[in-house]
Protein backbone atom coordinates (compact mmCIF):
# COMPACT_ATOMS: atom_id res chain seq x y z
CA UNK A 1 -1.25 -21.11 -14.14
CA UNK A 2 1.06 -24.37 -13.05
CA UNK A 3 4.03 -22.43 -14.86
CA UNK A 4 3.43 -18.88 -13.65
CA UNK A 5 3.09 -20.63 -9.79
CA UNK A 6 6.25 -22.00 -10.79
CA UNK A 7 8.07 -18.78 -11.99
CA UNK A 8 6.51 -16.93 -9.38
CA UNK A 9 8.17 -18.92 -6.74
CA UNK A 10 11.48 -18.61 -8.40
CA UNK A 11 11.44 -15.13 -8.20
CA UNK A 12 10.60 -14.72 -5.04
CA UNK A 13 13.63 -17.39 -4.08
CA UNK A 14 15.82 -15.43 -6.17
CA UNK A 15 14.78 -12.41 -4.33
CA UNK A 16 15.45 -14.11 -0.75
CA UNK A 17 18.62 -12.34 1.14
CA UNK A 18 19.36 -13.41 4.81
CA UNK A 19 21.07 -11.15 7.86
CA UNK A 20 22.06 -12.93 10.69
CA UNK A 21 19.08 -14.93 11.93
CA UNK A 22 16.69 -12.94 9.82
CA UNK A 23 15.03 -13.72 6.35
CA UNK A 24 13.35 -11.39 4.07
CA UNK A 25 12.65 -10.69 0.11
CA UNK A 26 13.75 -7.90 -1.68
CA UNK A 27 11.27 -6.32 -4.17
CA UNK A 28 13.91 -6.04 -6.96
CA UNK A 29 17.45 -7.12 -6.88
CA UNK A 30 18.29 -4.02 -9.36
CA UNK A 31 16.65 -0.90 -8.04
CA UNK A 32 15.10 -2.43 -4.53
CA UNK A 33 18.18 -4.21 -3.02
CA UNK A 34 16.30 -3.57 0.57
CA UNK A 35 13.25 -4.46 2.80
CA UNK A 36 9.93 -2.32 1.89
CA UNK A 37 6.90 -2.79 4.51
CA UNK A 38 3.86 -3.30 2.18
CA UNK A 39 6.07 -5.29 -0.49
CA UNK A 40 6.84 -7.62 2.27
CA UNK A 41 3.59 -8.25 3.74
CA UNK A 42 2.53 -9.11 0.24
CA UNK A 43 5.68 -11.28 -0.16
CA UNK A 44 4.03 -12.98 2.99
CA UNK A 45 0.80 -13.48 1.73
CA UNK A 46 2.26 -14.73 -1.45
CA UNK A 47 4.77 -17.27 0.03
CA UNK A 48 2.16 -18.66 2.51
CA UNK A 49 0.76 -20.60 -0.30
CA UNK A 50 4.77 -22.11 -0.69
CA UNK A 51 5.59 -22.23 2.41
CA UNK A 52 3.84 -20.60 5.57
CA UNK A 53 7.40 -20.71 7.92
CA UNK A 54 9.33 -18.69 5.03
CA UNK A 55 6.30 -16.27 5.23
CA UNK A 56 6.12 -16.35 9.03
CA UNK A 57 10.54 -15.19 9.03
CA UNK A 58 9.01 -12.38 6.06
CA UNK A 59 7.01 -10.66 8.98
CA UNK A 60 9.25 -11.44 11.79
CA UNK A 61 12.49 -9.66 9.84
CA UNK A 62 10.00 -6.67 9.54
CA UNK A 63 8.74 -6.42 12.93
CA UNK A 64 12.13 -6.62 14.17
CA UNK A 65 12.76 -2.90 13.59
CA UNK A 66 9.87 -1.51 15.06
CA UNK A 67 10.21 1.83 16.88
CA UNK A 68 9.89 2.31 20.56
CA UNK A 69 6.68 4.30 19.35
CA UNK A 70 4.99 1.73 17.79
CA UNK A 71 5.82 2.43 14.26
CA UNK A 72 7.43 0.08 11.77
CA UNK A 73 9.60 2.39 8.87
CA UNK A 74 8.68 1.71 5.33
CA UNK A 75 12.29 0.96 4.60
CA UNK A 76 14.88 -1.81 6.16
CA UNK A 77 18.49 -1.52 5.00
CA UNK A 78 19.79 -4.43 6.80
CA UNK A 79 23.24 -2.39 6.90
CA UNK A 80 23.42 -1.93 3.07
CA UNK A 81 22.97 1.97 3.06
CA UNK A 82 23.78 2.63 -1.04
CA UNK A 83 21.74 4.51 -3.70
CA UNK A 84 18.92 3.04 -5.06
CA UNK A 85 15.88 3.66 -7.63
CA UNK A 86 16.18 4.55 -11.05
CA UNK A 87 16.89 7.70 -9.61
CA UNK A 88 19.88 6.11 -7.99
CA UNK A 89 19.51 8.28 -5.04
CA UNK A 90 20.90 8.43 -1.30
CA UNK A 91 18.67 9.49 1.06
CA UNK A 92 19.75 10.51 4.68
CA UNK A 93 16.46 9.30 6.70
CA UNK A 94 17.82 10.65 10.43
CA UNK A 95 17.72 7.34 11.14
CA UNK A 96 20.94 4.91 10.85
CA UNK A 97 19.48 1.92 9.59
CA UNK A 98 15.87 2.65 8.39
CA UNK A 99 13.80 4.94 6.72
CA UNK A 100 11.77 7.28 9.18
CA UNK A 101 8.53 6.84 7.79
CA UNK A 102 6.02 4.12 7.40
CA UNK A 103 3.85 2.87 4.69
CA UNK A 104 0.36 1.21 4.42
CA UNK A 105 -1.11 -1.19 7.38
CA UNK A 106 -0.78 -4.73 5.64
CA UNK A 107 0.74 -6.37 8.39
CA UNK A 108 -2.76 -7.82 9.96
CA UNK A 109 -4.25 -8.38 6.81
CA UNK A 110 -0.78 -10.43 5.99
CA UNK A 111 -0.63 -12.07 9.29
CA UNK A 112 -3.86 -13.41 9.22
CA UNK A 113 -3.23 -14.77 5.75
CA UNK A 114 -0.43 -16.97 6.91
CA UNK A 115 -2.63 -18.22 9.92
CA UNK A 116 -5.77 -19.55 7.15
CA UNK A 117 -2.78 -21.51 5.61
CA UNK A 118 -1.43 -23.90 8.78
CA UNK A 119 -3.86 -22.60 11.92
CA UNK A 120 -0.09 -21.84 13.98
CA UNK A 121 -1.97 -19.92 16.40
CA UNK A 122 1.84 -19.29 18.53
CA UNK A 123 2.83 -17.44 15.62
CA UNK A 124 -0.46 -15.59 15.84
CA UNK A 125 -0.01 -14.82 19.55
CA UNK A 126 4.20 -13.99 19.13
CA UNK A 127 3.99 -11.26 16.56
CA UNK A 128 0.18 -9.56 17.64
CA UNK A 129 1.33 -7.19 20.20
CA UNK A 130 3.67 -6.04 17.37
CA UNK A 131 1.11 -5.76 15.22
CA UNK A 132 -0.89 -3.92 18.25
CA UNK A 133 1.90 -1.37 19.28
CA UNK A 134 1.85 -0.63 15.03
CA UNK A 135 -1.89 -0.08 14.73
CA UNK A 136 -2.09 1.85 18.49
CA UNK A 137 0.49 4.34 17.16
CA UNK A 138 -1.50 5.12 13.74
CA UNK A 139 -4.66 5.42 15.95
CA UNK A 140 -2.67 8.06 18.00
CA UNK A 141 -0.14 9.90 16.60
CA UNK A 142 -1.33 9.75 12.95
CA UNK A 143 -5.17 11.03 14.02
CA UNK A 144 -3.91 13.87 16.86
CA UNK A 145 -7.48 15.65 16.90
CA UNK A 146 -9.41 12.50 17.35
CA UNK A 147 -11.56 12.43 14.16
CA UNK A 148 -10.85 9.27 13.03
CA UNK A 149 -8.83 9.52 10.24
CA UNK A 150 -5.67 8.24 9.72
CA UNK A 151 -2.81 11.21 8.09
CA UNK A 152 0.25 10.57 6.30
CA UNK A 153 3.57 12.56 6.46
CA UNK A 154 4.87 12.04 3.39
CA UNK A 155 3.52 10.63 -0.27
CA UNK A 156 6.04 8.15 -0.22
CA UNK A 157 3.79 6.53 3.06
CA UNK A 158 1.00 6.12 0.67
CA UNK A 159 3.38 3.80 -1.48
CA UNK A 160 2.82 5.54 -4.66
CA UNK A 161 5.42 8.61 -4.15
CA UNK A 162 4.12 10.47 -7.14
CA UNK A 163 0.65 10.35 -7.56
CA UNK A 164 -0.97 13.30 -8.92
CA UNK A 165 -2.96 13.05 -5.63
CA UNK A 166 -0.58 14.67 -4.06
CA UNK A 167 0.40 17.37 -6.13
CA UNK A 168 -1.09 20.20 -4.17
CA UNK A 169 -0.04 19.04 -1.07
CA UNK A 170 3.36 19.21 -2.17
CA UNK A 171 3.08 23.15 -3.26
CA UNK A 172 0.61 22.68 -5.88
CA UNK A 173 2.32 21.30 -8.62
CA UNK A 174 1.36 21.11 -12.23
CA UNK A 175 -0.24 18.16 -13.46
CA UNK A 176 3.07 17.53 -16.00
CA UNK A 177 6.44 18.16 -14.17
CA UNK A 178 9.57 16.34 -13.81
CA UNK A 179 9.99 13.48 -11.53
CA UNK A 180 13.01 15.00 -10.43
CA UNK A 181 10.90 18.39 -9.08
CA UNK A 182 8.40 15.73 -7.57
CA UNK A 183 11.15 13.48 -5.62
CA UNK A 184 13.13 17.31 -4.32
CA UNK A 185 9.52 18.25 -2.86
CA UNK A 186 9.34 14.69 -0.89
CA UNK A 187 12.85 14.68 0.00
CA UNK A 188 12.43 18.21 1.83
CA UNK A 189 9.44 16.54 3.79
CA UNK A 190 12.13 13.84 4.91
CA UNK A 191 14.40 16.55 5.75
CA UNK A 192 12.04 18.22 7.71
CA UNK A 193 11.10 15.15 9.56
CA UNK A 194 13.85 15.14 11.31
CA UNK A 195 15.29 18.19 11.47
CA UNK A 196 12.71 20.32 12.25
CA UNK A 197 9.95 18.08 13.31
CA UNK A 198 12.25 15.64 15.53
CA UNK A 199 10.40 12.71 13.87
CA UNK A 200 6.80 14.43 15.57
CA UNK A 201 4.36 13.60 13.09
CA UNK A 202 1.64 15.31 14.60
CA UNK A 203 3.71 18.36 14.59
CA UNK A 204 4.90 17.75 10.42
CA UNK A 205 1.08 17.39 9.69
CA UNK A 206 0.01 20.44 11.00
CA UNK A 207 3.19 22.61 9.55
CA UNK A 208 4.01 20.51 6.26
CA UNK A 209 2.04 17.92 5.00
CA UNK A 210 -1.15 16.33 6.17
CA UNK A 211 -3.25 14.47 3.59
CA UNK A 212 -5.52 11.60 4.83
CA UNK A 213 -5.11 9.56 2.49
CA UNK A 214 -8.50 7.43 0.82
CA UNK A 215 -5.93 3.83 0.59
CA UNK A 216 -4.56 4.12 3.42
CA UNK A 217 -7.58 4.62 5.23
CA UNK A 218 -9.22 2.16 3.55
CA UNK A 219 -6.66 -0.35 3.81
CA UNK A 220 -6.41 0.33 7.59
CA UNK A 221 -9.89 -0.33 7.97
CA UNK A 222 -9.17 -4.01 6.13
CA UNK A 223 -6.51 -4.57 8.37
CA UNK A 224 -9.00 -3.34 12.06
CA UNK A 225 -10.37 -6.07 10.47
CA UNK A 226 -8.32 -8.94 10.46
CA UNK A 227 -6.91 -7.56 13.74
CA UNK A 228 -10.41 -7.93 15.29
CA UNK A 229 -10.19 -11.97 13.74
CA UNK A 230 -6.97 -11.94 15.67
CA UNK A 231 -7.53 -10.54 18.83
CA UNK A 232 -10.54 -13.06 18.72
CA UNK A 233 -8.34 -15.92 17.70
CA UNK A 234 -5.60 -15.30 20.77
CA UNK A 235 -8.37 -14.43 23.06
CA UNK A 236 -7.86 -11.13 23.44
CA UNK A 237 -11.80 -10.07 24.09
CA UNK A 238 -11.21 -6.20 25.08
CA UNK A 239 -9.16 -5.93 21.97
CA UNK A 240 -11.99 -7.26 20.26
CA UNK A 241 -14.17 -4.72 21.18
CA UNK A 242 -11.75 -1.76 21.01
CA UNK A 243 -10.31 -2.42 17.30
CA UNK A 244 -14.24 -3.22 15.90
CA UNK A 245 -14.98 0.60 17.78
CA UNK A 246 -12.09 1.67 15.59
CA UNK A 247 -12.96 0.61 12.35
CA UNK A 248 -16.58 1.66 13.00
CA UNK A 249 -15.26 5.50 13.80
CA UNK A 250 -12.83 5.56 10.76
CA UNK A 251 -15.59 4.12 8.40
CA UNK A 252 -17.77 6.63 9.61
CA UNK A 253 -15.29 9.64 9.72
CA UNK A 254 -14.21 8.64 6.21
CA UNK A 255 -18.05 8.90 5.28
CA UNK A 256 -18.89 12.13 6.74
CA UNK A 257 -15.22 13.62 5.60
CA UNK A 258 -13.81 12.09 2.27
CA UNK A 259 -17.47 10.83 0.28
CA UNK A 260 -18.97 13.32 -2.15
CA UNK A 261 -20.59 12.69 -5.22
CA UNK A 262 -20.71 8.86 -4.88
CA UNK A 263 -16.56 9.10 -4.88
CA UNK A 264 -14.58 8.90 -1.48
CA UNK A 265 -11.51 11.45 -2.06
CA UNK A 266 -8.18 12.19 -0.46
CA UNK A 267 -8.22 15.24 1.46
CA UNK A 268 -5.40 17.44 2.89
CA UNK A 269 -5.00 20.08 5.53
CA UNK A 270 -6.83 20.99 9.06
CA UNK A 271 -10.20 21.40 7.04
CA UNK A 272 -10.19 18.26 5.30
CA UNK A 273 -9.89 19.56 1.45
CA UNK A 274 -11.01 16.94 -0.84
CA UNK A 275 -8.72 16.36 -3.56
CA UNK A 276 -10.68 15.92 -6.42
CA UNK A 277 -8.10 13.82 -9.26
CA UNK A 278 -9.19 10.38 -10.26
CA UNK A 279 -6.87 8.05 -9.60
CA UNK A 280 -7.65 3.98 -8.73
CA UNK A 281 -7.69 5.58 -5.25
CA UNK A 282 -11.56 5.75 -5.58
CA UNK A 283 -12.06 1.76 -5.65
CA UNK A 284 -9.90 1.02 -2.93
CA UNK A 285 -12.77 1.62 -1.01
CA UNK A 286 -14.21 -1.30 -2.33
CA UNK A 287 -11.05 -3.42 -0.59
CA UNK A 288 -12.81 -2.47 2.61
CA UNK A 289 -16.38 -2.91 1.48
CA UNK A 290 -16.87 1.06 2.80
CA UNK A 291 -19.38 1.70 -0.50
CA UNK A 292 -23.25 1.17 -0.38
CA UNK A 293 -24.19 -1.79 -3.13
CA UNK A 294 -25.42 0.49 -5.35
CA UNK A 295 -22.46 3.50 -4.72
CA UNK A 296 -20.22 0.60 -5.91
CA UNK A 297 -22.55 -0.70 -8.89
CA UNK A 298 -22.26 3.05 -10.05
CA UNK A 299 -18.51 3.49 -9.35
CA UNK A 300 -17.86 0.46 -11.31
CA UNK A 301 -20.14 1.00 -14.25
CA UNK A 302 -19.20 4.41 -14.74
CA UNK A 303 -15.58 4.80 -13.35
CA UNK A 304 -13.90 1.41 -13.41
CA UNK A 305 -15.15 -0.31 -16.68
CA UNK A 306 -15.03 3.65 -18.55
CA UNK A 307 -12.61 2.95 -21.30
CA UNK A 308 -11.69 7.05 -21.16
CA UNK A 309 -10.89 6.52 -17.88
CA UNK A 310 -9.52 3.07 -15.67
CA UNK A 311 -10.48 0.67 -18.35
CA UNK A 312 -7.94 0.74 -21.20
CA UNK A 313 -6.83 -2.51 -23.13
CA UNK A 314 -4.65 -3.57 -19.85
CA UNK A 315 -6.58 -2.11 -16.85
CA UNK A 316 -6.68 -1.09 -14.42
CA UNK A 317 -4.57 2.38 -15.30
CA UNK A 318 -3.50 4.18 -11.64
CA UNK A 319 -4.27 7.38 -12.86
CA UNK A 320 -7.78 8.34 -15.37
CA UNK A 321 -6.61 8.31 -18.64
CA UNK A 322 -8.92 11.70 -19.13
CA UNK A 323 -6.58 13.31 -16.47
CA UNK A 324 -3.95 16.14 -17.07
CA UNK A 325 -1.74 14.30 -14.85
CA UNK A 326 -2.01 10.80 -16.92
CA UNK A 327 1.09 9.46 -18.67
CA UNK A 328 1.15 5.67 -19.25
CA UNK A 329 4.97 5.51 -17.93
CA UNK A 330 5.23 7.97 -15.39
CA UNK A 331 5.30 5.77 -12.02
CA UNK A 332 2.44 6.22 -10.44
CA UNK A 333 0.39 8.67 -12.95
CA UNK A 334 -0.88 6.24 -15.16
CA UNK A 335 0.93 3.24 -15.19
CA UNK A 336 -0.44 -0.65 -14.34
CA UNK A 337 0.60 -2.08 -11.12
CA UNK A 338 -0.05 -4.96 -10.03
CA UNK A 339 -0.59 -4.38 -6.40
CA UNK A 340 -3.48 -1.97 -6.86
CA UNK A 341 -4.70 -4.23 -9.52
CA UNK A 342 -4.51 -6.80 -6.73
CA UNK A 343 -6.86 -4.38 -4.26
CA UNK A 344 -9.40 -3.85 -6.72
CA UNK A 345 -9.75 -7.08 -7.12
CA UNK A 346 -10.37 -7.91 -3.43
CA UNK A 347 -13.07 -5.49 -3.64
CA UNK A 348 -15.02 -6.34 -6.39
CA UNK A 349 -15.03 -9.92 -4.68
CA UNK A 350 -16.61 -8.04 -1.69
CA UNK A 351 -19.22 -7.04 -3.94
CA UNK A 352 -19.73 -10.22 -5.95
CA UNK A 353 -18.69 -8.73 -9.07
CA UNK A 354 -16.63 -12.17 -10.39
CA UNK A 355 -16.60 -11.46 -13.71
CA UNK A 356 -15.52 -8.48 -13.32
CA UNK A 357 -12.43 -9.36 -10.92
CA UNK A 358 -11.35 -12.13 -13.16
CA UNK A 359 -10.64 -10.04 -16.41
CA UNK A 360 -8.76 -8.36 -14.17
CA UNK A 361 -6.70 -11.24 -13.04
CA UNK A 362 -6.33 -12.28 -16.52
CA UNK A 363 -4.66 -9.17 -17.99
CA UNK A 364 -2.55 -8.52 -15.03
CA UNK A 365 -1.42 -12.56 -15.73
CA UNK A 366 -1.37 -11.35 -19.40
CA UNK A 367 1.10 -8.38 -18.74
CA UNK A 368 3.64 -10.98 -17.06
CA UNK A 369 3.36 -13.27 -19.94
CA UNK A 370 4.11 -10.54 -22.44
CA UNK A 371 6.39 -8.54 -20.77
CA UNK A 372 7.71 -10.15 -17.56
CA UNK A 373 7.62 -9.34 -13.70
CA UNK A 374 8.14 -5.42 -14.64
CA UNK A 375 7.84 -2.86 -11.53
CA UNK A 376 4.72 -1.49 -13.86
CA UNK A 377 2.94 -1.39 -17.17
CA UNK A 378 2.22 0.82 -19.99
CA UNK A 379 -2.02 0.51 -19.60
CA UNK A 380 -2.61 0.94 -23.75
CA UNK A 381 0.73 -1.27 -24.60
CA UNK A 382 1.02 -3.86 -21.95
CA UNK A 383 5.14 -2.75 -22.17
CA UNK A 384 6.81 -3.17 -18.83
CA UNK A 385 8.86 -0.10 -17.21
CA UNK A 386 10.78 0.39 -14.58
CA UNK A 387 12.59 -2.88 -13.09
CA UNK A 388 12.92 -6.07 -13.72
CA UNK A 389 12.40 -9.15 -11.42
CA UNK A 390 9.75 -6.95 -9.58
CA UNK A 391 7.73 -9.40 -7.15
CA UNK A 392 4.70 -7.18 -6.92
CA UNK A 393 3.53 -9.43 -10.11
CA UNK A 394 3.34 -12.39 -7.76
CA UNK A 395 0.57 -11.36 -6.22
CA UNK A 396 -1.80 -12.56 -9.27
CA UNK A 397 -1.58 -16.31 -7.58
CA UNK A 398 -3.47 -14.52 -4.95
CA UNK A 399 -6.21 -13.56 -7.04
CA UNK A 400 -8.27 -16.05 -6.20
């Protein structure tokens, strides 16, 4: 583990790019050359074990685009607007220097991880009403009929563009299509965005696309709270109370609107569809500890560790391996990652399932050793795909 540290530090030096006073890591040098929102919050949490200042600029660089609404995009081009992906695409956001969408809530969750390391309770107290303004906006303009549940514009705000959870959203795709069908579907939602929607997201939900999305939630809920630890930590009492309200009403609404058959599901439209394709988005759940103790004992047993399913020789697979939709190399419909390997394991800690967690942690350490810090992972090979000098694979150091 000395010698992964080692490498994993390396990488994420390598990685390190610098504009003006600001300091951030880019996810890939070849296909990523930019500044995502959930890769850097996990670059944070990552580098606060090397060096808690380097993680402290990580968040800083991010916050320092924030919209006058409260939202943080999901992309920062730091005036480097060129293709990128495997696609090597150029996409026209309506914005000049960022993307106009956001991605999952880690910033708390990150920010708090930092402040375990070296107690720097000013850093705490400069970047929380950035973190506030972030959260408020999701609480308004991403729930805008008040039932506490957080809605997403566009699959790429989930983080996992493709997912077969998001096929019928997008006009009810087949389970096998091109990824090139899949990225001109998301890339009309951007369009829309700001042409038609004048970056209203309230307004694209209801016409376009409105799935509320089980991660996201669920990771939102994680993040109410380490805000809650935060508001308590910079004294911030009626913030205390207010952000614990919220992540009661979201844990309930997700409950009463997404659970069904011991499974919480994505949903999508104004009558809260469940969409019913396994993907690893049923254990993120388990990241915010929403299951019962036996919901997640039965999840686990019969989901997780299912060898037909999320358990194949290099788990845990995105995407059932029983599913239509599965392919072992197609982004986000099968493939290992390690970020979501990374969630799962956080939750099966909440549940005391050790054992568990730490064959986890082993294989994702395994897929590094055998085939590098890939973007993702064939789950029956262990071959990497996608690029190289990915810093996702960091994240195993904070399996812990």
């Amino acid at each position: 583990m000395d010698e992964f540290k080692k490498q994993a530090y390396e990488l994420l030096l390598k990685n390190r790019k610098r504009h003006g006073d600001f300091q951030y890591t880019i996810p890939s040098p070849d296909n990523y050359p930019y500044q995502w929102l959930w890769d850097s919050c996990f670059h944070a949490i990552v580098l606060s074990y090397f060096s808690p200042e380097d993680a402290k600029k990580e968040l800083l660089s991010l916050i320092s685009k924030q919209f006058e609404n409260g939202m943080i995009p999901h992309m920062i081009y730091w005036g480097e607007h060129k293709p990128f992906g495997d696609e090597n695409i150029t996409i026209d956001w309506g914005k000049e220097d960022t993307s106009s969408i956001t991605q999952p809530p880690m910033l708390a969750y990150a920010a708090l991880s930092i402040y375990r390391k070296d107690h720097d309770k000013k850093f705490l107290s400069q970047i929380y009403p950035s973190i506030k303004r972030f959260y408020n906006y999701l609480l308004k303009d991403r729930d805008p009929r008040g039932h506490h549940l957080i809605g997403i514009i566009n699959p790429d705000e989930s983080g996992e563009d493709n997912s077969p959870r998001f096929d019928i959203p997008l006009g009810n795709l087949p389970p096998q299509h091109s990824i090139s069908e899949n990225i001109e579907r998301r890339l009309k939602l951007v369009e829309m965005n700001y042409k038609t929607c004048n970056f209203d997201a309230p307004f694209c939900m209801k016409n376009f696309f409105w799935v509320k999305d089980v991660p996201f939630n669920a990771i939102f809920v994680a993040n109410l709270d380490a805000l809650v630890e935060i508001s308590k930590i910079t004294e911030n009492e009626e913030d205390t109370l207010y952000y614990n309200h919220q992540k009661s009403a979201i844990s309930r609404a997700m409950r009463d609107l997404m659970f069904e058959d011991g499974i919480y599901w994505s949903t999508y439209g104004k009558e809260y569809v469940k969409i019913k394709v396994k993907t690893w988005a049923m254990f993120a759940a388990l990241f915010a500890k929403l299951y019962t103790d036996e919901e997640a004992e039965n999840l686990i047993s019969g989901h997780l560790l299912n060898a037909n399913e999320f358990w194949p020789k290099f788990p845990v697979s995105t995407v059932a391996m029983d599913e239509p939709s599965f392919n072992p190399f197609g982004f986000w419909r099968g493939p290992t990652w390690t970020a979501t390997n990374w969630f799962v394991y956080k939750g099966l800690l909440n549940y005391s399932k050790t054992d568990i967690a730490n064959k986890i942690k082993e294989s994702s350490l395994s897929l590094v050793e055998k085939s590098g810090f890939r973007e993702y992972y064939d789950p029956k090979t262990g071959e990497g795909h996608g690029t190289t000098n990915f810093t996702w694979g960091t994240l195993i150091l904070d399996m812990n």
